[in-house]
Protein backbone atom coordinates (compact mmCIF):
# COMPACT_ATOMS: atom_id res chain seq x y z
CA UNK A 1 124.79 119.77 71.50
CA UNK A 2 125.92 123.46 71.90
CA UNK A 3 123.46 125.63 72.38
CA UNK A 4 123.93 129.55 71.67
CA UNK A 5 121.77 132.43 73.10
CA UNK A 6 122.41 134.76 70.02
CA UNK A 7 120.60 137.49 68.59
CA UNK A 8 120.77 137.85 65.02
CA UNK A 9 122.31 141.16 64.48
CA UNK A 10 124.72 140.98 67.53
CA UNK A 11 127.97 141.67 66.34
CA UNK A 12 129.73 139.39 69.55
CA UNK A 13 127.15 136.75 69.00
CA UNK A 14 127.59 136.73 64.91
CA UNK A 15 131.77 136.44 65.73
CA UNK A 16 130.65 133.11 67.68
CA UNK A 17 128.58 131.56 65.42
CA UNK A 18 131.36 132.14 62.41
CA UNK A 19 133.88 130.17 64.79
CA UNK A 20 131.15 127.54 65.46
CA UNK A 21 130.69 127.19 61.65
CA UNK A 22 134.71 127.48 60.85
CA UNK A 23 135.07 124.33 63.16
CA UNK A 24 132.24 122.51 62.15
CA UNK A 25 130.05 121.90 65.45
CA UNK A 26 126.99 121.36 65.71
CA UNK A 27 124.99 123.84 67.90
CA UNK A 28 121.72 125.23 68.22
CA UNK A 29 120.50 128.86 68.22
CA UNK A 30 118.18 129.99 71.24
CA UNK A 31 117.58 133.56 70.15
CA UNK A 32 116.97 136.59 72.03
CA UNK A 33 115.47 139.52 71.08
CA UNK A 34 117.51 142.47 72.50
CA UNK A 35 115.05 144.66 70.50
CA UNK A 36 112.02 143.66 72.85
CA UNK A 37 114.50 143.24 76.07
CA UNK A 38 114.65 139.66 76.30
CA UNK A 39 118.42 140.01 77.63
CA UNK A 40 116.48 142.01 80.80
CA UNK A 41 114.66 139.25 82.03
CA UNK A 42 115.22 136.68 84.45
CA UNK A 43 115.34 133.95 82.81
CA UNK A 44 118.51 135.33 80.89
CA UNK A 45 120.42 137.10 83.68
CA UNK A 46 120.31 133.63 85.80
CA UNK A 47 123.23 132.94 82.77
CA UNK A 48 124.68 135.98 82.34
CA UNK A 49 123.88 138.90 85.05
CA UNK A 50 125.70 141.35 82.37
CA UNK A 51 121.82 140.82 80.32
CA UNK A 52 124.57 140.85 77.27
CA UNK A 53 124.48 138.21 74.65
CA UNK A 54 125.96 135.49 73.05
CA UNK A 55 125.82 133.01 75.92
CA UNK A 56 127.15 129.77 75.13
CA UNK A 57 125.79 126.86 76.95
CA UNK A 58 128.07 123.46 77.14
CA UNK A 59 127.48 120.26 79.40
CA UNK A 60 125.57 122.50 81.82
CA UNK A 61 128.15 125.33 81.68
CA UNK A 62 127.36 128.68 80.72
CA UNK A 63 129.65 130.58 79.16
CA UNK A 64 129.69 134.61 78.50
CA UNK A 65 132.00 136.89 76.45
CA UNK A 66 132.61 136.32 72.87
CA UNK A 67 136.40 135.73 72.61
CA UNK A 68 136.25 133.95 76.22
CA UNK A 69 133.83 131.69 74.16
CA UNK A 70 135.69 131.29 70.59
CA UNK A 71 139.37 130.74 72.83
CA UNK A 72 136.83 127.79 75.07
CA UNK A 73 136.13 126.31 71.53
CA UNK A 74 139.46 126.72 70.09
CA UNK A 75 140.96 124.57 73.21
CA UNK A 76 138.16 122.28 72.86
CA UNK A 77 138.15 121.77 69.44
CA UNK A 78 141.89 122.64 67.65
CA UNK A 79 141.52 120.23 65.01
CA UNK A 80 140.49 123.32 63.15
CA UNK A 81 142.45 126.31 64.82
CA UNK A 82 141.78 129.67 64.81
CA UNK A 83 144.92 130.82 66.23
CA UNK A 84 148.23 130.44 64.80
CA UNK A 85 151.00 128.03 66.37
CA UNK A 86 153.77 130.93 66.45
CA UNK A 87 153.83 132.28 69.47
CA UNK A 88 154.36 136.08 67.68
CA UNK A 89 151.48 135.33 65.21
CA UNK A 90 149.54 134.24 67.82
CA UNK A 91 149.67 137.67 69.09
CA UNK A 92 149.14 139.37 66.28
CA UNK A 93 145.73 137.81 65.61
CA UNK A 94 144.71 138.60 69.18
CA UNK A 95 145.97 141.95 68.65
CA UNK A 96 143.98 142.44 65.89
CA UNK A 97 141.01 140.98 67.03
CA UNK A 98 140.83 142.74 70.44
CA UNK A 99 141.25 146.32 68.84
CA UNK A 100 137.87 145.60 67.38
CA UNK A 101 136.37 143.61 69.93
CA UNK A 102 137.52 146.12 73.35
CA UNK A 103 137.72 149.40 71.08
CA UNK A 104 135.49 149.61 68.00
CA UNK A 105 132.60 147.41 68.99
CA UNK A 106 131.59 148.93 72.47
CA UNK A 107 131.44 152.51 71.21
CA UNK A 108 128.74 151.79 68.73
CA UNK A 109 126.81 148.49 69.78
CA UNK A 110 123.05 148.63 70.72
CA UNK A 111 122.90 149.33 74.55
CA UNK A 112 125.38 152.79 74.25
CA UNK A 113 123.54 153.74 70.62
CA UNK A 114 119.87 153.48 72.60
CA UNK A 115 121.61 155.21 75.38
CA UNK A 116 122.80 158.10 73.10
CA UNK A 117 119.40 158.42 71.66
CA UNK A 118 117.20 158.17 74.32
CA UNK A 119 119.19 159.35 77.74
CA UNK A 120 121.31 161.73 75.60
CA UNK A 121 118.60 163.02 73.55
CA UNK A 122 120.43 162.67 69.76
CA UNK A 123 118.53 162.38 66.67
CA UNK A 124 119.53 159.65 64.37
CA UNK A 125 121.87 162.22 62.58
CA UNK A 126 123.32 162.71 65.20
CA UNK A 127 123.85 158.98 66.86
CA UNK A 128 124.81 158.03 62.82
CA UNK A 129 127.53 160.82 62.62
CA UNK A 130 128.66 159.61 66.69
CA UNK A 131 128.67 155.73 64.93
CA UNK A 132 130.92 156.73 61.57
CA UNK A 133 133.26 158.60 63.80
CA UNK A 134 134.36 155.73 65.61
CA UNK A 135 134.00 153.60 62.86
CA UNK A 136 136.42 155.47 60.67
CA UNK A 137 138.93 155.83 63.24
CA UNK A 138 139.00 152.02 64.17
CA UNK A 139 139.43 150.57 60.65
CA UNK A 140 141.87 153.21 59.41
CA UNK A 141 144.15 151.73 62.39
CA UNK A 142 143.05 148.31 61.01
CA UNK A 143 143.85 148.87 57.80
CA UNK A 144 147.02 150.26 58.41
CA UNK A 145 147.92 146.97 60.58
CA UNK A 146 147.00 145.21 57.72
CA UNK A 147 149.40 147.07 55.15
CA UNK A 148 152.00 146.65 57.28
CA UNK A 149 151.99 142.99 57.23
CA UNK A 150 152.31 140.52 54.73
CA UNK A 151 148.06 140.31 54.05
CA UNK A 152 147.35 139.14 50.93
CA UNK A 153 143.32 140.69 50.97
CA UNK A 154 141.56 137.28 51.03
CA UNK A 155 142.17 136.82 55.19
CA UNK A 156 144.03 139.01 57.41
CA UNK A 157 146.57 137.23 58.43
CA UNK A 158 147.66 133.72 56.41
CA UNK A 159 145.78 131.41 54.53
CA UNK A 160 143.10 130.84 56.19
CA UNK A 161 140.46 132.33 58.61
CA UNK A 162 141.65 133.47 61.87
CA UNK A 163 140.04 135.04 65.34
CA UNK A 164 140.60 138.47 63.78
CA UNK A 165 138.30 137.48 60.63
CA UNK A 166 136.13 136.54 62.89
CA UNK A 167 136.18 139.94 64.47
CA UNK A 168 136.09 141.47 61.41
CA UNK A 169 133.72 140.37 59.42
CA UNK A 170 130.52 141.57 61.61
CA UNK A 171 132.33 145.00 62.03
CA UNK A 172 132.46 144.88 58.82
CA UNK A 173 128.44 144.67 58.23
CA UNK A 174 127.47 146.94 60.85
CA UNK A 175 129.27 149.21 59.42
CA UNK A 176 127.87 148.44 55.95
CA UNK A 177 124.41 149.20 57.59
CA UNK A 178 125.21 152.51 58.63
CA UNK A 179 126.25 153.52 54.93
CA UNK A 180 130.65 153.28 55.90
CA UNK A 181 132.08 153.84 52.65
CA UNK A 182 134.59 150.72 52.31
CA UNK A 183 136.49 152.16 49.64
CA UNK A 184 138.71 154.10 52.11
CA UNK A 185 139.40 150.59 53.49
CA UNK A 186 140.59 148.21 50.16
CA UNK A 187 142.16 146.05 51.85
CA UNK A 188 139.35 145.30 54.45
CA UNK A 189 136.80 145.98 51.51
CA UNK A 190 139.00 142.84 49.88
CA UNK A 191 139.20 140.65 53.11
CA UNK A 192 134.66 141.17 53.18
CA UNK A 193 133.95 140.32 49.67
CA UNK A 194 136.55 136.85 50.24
CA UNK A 195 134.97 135.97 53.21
CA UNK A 196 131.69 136.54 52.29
CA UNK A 197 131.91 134.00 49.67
CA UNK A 198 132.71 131.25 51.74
CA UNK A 199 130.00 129.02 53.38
CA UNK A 200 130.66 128.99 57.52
CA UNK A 201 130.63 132.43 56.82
CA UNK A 202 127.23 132.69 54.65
CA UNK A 203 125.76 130.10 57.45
CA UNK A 204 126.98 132.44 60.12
CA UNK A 205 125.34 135.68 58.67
CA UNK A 206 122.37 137.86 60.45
CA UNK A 207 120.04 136.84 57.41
CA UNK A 208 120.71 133.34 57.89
CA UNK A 209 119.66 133.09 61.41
CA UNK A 210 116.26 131.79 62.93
CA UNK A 211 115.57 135.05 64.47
CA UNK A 212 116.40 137.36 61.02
CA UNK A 213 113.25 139.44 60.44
CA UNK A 214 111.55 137.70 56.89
CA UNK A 215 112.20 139.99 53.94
């Protein structure tokens, strides 16, 4: 069985475990709580020195870095692809899914926004105002990819889920949880509430997870 060292609210561990639901694997969740520093301690960096999660663990081999992960189950399991067979769609989706992965998602994930506040000395106001910045600037480019193709609002590229939905979608919710008003965004507003009603990615969600706080 796959195993996953995920923490519930990780945005690169969340993108794994909607590509592990879209294919229909069975894995198991090892969480680690990057609240408490579980990613600092030995035990962890003996898989990934980085202390940075999702680490996915397969036959003995541990692998690190989300989209290194989705492409290793994507080749090991096409029978439900994530990446389109055209060559120029192809990269399109990786496009897509990069610009949130390598430009959005670093500026505003947990080790720089503790950094901010604590090394930096910024009130949450402050760190909130640092978060929407970069938020607003990544999915206005995003949106504007997405108007100039041929999306039709339910995924953003085709008819079905793709790497870049599954990029998207937990951008998507951290942004909701800093109070990003979607309705600049319709079309990714559109591509959310679609998504949101289908099951891998329901399973896939922060509340659904072992480690999810109880309400």
């Amino acid at each position: 069985m796959l195993k996953l060292h995920s923490y519930y609210r990780s945005s690169a561990a969340y993108r794994v475990r909607i590509a592990l639901e879209l294919k229909n694997l069975h894995w198991e969740s090892i969480p680690v709580n990057l609240g408490i520093g579980e990613q600092s301690l030995e035990t962890f960096l003996k898989y990934n020195p980085q202390g940075l999660v999702p680490v996915l663990e397969s036959n003995g081999n541990h692998f690190s870095q989300s989209l290194a992960i989705i492409e290793f189950l994507e080749e090991m399991n096409p029978e439900t692809p994530l990446l389109p067979n055209n060559i120029v769609e192809r990269a399109q989706v990786r496009r897509f899914a990069q610009q949130i992965a390598m430009e959005i998602h670093p500026l505003n994930n947990l080790r720089v926004l503790k950094y901010l506040e604590n090394e930096l000395g910024l009130n949450e106001d402050k760190k909130t105002s640092w978060y929407l910045h970069w938020i607003a600037e990544g999915f206005s480019a995003l949106e504007q990819s997405l108007k100039n193709t041929d999306c039709e609002a339910q995924f953003c590229f085709g008819e079905r889920p793709s790497l870049a939905d599954v990029c998207l979608i937990p951008q998507v919710y951290n942004g909701l949880r800093f109070h990003c008003d979607l309705s600049e965004y319709p079309i990714i507003q559109s591509i959310w509430d679609h998504c949101m009603t289908l099951e891998a990615f329901k399973r896939a969600a922060p509340e659904s997870q072992p480690d999810a706080p109880e309400e």
